[in-house]
Protein backbone atom coordinates (compact mmCIF):
# COMPACT_ATOMS: atom_id res chain seq x y z
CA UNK A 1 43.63 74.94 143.09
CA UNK A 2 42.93 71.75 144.99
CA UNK A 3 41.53 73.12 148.45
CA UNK A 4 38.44 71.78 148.62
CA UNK A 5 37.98 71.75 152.36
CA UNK A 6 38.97 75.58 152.42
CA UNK A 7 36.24 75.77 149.78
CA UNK A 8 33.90 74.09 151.88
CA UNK A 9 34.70 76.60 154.80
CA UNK A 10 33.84 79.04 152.52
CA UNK A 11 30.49 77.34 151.29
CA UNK A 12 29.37 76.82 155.09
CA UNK A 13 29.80 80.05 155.75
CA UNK A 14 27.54 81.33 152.91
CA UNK A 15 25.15 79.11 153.62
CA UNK A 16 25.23 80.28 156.84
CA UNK A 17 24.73 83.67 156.01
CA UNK A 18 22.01 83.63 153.15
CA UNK A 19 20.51 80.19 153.48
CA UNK A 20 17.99 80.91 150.41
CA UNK A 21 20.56 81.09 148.16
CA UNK A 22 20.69 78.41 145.84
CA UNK A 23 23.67 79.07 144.26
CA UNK A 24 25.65 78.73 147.63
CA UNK A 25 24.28 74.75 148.17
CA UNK A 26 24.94 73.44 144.14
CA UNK A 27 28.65 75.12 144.42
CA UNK A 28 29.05 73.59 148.28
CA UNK A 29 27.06 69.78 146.80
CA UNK A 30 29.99 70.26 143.96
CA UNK A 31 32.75 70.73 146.21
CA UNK A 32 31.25 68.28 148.50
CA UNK A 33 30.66 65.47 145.56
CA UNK A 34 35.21 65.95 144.68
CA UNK A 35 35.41 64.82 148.42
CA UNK A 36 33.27 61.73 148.34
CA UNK A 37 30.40 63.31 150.27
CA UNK A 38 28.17 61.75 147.98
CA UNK A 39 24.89 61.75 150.05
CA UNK A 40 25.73 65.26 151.35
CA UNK A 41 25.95 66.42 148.01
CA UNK A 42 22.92 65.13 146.73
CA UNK A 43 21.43 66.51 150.38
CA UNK A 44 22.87 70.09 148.78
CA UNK A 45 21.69 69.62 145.50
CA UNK A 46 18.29 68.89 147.34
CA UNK A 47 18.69 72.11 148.65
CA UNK A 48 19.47 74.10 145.94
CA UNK A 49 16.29 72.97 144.17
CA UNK A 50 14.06 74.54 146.31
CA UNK A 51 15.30 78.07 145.27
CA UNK A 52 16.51 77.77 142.01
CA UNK A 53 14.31 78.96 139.52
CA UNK A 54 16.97 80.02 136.45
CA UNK A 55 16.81 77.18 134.09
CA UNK A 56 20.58 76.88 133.67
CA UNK A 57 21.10 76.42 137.26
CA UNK A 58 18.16 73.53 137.44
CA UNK A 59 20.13 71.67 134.33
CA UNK A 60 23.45 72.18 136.27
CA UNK A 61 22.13 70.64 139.74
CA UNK A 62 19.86 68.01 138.41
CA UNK A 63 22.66 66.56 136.22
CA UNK A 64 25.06 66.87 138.97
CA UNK A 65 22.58 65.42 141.47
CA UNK A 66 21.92 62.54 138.64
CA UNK A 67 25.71 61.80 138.79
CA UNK A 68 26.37 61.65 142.28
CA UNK A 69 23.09 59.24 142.67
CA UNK A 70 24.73 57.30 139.77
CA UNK A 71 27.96 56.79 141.83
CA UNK A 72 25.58 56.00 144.97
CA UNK A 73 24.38 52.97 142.75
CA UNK A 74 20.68 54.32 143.18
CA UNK A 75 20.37 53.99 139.04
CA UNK A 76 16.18 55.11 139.02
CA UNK A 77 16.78 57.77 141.27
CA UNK A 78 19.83 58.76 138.64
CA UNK A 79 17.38 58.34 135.70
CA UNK A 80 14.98 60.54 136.95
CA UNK A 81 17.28 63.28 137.49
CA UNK A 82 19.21 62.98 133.91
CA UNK A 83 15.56 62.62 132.55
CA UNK A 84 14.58 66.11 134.10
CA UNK A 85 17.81 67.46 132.76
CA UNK A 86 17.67 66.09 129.80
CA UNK A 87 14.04 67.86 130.03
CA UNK A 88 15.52 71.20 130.97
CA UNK A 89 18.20 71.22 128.64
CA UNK A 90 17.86 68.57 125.26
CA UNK A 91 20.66 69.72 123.46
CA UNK A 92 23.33 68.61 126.14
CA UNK A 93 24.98 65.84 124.64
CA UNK A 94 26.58 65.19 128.29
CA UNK A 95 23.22 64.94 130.03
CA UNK A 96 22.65 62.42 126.92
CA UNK A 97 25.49 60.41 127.52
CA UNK A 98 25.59 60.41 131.52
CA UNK A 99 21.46 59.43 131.73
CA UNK A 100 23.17 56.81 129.37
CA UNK A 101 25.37 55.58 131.47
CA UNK A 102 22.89 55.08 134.02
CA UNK A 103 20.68 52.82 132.07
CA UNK A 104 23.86 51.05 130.84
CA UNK A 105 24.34 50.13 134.77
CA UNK A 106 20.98 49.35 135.08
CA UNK A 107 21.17 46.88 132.39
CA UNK A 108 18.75 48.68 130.23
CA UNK A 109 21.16 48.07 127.04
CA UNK A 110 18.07 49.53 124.76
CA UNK A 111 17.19 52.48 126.48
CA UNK A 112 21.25 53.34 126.82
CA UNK A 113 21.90 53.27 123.57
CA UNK A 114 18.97 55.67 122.76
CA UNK A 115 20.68 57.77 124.93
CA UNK A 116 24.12 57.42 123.48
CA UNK A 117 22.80 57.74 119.93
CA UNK A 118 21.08 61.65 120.54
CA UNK A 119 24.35 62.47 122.79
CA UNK A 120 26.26 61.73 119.44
């Protein structure tokens, strides 16, 4: 519905409340990653890690993490992320394609197009 910084209330709050939960710091890095926090997302994806243990939830913040480090221009710290999702999850075309994307900005035309190829 567009209110992201009501959302983020929200998140803070939660956070606040149960800060082992983490569930409460992917959702708040998401929000925070649609409002350009970049670093604070990856800071909440960071976070999350630490008490995340369903492997659904790993796949979800490591590729989001991987993303947002993408659009930081830190491409290795990207890779390794997608990599570990990749790892988590292998049948995830979109991990596929997005760890290829960061190779393809890294100039690593080879290893991208492995990755494009198993995301087809």
């Amino acid at each position: 519905m567009g209110q992201l910084e009501e959302a983020l209330k929200h998140y803070d709050i939660a956070v606040k409340k149960d800060p082992s939960n983490g569930t409460y710091y992917y959702n708040r890095g998401i929000v925070k990653s649609k409002l350009e926090k970049l670093e604070e997302a990856v800071e909440d994806y960071n976070k999350a890690l630490e008490y995340i243990i369903e492997t659904q939830l790993q796949f979800n913040t490591k590729f989001s993490k991987g993303i947002c480090l993408r659009r930081l221009g830190k491409l290795d710290a990207s890779i390794k992320e997608l990599q570990e999702a990749v790892s988590l999850k292998g049948d995830k075309a979109s991990a596929h394609n997005n760890l290829g994307l960061s190779y393809f900005e890294r100039e690593d035309f080879e290893e991208a197009l492995n990755s494009f190829t198993k995301a087809i």
